[in-house]
Protein backbone atom coordinates (compact mmCIF):
# COMPACT_ATOMS: atom_id res chain seq x y z
CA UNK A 1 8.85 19.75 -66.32
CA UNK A 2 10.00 19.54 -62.80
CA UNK A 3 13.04 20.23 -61.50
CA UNK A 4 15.36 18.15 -58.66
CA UNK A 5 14.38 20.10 -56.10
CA UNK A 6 11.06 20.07 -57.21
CA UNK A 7 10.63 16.53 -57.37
CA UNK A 8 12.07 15.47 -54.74
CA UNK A 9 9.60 18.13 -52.65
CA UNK A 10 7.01 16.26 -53.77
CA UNK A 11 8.44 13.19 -53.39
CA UNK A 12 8.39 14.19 -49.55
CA UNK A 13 4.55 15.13 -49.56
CA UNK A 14 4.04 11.95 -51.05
CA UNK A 15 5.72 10.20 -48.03
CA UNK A 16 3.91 12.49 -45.69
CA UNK A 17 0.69 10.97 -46.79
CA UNK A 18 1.59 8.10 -46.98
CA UNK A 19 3.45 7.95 -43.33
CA UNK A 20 0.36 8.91 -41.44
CA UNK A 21 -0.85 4.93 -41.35
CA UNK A 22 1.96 4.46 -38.96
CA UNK A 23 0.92 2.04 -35.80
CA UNK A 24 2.83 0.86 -32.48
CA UNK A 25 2.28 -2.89 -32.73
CA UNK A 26 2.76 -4.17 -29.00
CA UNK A 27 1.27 -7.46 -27.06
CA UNK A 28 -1.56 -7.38 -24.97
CA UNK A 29 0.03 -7.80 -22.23
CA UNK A 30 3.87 -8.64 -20.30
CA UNK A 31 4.68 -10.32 -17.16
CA UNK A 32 6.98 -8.48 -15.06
CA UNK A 33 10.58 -9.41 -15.56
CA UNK A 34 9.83 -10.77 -19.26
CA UNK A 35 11.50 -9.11 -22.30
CA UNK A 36 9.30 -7.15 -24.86
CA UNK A 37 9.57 -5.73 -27.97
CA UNK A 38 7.26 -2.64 -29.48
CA UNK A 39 7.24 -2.38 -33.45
CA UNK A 40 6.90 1.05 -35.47
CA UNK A 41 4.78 -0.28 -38.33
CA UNK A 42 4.30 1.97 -41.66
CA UNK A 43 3.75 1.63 -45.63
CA UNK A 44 5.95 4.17 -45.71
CA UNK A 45 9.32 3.23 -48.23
CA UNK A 46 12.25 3.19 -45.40
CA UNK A 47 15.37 3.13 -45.92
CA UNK A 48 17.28 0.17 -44.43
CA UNK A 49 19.03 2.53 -41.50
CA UNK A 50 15.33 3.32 -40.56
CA UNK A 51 13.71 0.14 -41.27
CA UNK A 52 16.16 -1.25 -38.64
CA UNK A 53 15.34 1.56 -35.97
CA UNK A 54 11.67 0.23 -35.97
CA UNK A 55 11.57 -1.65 -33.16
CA UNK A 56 11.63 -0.49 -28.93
CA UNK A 57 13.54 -3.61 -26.98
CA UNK A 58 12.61 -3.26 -23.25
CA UNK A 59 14.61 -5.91 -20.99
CA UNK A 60 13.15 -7.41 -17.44
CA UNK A 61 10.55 -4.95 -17.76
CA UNK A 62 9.07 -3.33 -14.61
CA UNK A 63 5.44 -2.51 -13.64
CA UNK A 64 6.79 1.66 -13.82
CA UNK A 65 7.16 0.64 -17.73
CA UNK A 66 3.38 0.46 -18.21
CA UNK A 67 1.99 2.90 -20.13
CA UNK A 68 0.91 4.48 -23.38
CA UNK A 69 3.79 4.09 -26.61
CA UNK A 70 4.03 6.29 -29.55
CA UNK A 71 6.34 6.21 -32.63
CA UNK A 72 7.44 8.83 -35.08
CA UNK A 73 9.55 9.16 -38.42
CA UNK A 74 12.84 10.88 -38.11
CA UNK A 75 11.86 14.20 -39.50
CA UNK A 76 8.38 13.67 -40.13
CA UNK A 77 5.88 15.53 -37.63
CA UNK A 78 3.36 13.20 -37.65
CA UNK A 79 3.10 10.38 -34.44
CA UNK A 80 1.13 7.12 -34.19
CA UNK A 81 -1.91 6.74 -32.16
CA UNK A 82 -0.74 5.41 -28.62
CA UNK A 83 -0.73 1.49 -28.17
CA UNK A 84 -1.11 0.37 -24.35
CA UNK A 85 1.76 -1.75 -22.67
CA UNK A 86 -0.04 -3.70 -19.63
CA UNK A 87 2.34 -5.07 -17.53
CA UNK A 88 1.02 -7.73 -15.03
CA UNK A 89 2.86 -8.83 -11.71
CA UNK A 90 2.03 -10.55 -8.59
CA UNK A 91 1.57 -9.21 -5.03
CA UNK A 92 3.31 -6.53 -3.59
CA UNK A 93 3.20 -4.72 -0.82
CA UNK A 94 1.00 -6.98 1.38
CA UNK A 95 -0.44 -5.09 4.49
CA UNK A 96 -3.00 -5.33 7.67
CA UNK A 97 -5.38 -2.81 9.03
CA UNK A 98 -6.97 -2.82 11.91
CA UNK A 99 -10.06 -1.02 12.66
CA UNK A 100 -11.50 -0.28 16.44
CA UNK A 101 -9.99 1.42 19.47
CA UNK A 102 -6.55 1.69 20.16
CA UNK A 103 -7.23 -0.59 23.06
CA UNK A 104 -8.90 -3.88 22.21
CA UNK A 105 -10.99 -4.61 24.89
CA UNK A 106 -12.87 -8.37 25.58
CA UNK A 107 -16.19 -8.22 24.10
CA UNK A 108 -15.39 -5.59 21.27
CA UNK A 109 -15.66 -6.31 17.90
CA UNK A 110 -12.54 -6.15 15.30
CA UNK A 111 -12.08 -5.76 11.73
CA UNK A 112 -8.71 -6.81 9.88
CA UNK A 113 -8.20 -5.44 6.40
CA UNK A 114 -5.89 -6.81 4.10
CA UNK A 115 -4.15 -4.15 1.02
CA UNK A 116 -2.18 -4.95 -1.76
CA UNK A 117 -0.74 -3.86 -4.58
CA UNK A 118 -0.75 -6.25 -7.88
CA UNK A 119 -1.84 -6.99 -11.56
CA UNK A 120 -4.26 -8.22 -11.90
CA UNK A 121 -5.74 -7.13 -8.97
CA UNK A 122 -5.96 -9.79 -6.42
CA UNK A 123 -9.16 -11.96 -5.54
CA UNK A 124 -7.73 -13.98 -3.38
CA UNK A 125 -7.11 -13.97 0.32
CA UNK A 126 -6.36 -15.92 3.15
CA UNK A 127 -5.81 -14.90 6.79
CA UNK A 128 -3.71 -16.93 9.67
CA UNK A 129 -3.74 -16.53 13.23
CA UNK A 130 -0.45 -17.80 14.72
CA UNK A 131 0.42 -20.06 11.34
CA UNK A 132 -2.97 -21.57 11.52
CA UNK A 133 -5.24 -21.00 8.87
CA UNK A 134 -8.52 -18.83 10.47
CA UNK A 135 -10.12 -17.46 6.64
CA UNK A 136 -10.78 -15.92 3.19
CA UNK A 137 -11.19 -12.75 2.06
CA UNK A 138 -10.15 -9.06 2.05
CA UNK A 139 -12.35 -8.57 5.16
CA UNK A 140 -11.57 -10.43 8.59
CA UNK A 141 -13.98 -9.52 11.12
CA UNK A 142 -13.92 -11.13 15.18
CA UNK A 143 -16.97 -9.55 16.82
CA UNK A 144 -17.41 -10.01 20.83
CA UNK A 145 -13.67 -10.54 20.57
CA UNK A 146 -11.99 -12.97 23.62
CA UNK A 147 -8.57 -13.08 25.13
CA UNK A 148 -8.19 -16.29 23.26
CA UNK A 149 -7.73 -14.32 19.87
CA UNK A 150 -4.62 -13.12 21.45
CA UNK A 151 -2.35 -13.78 18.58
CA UNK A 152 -0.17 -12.58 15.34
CA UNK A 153 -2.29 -12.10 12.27
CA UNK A 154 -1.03 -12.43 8.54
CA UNK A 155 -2.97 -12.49 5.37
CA UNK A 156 -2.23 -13.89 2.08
CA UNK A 157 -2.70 -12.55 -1.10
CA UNK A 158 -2.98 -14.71 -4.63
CA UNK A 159 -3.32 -13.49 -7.75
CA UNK A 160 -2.18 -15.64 -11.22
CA UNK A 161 1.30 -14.57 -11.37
CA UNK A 162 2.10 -15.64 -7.63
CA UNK A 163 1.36 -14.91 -4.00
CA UNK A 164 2.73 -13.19 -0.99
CA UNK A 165 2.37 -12.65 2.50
CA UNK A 166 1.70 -9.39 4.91
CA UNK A 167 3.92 -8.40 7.80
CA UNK A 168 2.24 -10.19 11.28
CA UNK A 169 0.03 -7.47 13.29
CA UNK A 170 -0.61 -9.00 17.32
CA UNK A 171 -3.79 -7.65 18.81
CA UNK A 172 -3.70 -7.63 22.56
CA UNK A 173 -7.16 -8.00 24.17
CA UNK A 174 -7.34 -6.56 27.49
CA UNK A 175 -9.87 -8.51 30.08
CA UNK A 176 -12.54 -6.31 30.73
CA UNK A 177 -11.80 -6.34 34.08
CA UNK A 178 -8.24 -5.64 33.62
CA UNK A 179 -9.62 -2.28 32.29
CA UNK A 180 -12.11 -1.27 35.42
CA UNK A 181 -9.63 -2.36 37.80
CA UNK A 182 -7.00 0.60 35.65
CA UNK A 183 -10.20 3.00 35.65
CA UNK A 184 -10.49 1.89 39.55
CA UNK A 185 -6.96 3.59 39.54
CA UNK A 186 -7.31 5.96 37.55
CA UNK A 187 -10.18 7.60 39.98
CA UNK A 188 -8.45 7.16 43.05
CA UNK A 189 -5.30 9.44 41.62
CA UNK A 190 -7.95 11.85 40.68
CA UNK A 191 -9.28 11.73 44.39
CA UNK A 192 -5.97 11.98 46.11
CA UNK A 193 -4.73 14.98 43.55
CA UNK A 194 -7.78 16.97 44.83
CA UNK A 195 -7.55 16.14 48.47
CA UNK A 196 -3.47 17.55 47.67
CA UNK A 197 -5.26 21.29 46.04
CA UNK A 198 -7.79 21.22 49.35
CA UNK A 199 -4.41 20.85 51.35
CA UNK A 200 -2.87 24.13 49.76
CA UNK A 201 -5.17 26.75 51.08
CA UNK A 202 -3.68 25.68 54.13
CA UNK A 203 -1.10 26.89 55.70
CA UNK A 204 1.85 27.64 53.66
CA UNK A 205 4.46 26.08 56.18
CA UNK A 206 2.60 22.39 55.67
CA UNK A 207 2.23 22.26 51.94
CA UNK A 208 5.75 20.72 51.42
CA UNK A 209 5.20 17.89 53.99
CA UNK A 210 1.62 17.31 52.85
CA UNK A 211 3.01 17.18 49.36
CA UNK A 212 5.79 14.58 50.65
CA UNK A 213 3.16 12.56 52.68
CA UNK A 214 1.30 11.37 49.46
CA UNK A 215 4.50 11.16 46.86
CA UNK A 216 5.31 7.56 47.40
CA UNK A 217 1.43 6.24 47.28
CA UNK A 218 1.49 8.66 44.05
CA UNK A 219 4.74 7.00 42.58
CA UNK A 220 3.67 3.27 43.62
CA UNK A 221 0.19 3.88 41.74
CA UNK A 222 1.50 5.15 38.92
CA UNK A 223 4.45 2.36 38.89
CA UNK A 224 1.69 -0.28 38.91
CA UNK A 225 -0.19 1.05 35.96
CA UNK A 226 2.88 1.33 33.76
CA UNK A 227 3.61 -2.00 34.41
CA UNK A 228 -0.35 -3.32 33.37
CA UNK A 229 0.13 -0.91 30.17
């Protein structure tokens, strides 16, 4: 015959074997901001403190509480296979790339991109040029780009759960000949600084007014292109 102690260890292996069908029961899926509850299912015989333990209550839940859920037995070493929380939200983080030189020049071609971050991803975007709708889709591409496309850029993106919209980008196209007439510049500084080194292997005594002579057409050059830029 067994005793107390004995019993009641094998009263405990019993429950061991019998815990190990335990199971995080969890919906397929939450909306961001929603309320969800996980439940600890078992056959095991709990005790009414336990039983009422069984359950994980997550309030306004947030996309950072996706993930993978477990549940365990107080003082049993055995834990549930993982049941996946998938937490869906709209658009966030809306943002605008923009591929090609630094300096959009006419006759270029331009590529807008348009990121976000959602769930589920979003398949839906629209692009606006000044408040005006110009678009769809992730890609935006201008090619032999005009001074006429001058504008702020936005794009939209839509998934079920809602929509939002991206920060405004300008591009500033530069006339082509806006552009030789800086390179036109550009050369002529590069001219005038050499003819200033050919001056120095002269005398020593004219270098500071040969230096002076060409300052101001030096300053107003360089004035002019900071104003273009």
């Amino acid at each position: 015959m067994l005793n107390n102690n004995q019993c009641m260890t094998a009263a405990l292996d019993i429950m061991c074997v019998l815990c190990s069908d335990l199971q995080v029961e969890a919906p397929e899926r939450v909306t961001e901001g929603h309320n969800v509850s996980l439940t600890c299912k078992s056959s095991c015989p709990l005790t009414e403190r336990r039983d009422r333990n069984n359950q994980l209550l997550l309030q306004s839940v947030r996309r950072e509480d996706a993930g993978r859920y477990s549940c365990a037995l107080h003082g049993h070493s055995y834990i549930s296979p993982a049941a996946h929380l998938n937490v869906t939200y709209p658009p966030k983080n809306v943002s605008v790339s923009i591929t090609g030189s630094g300096v959009i020049v006419e006759g270029e071609s331009v590529t807008l991109s348009c990121s976000s971050d959602s769930n589920p991803p979003a398949l839906n975007f629209s692009w606006f040029k000044g408040g005006m709708f110009v678009g769809s889709g992730r890609i935006y591409s201008i090619s032999k780009i005009s001074s006429d496309h001058s504008e702020e850029y936005k794009c939209r993106s839509i998934n079920e759960h809602g929509e939002k919209y991206s920060d405004a980008v300008t591009l500033n196209v530069m006339c082509e000949c806006v552009e030789q007439y800086i390179m036109s510049i550009i050369h002529l500084l590069q001219s005038m600084y050499r003819r200033m080194l050919l001056k120095k292997k002269k005398k020593k005594t004219d270098r500071s007014s040969k230096v002076a002579k060409y300052q101001p057409e030096i300053e107003s050059v360089l004035f002019i292109i900071v104003l273009m830029v």
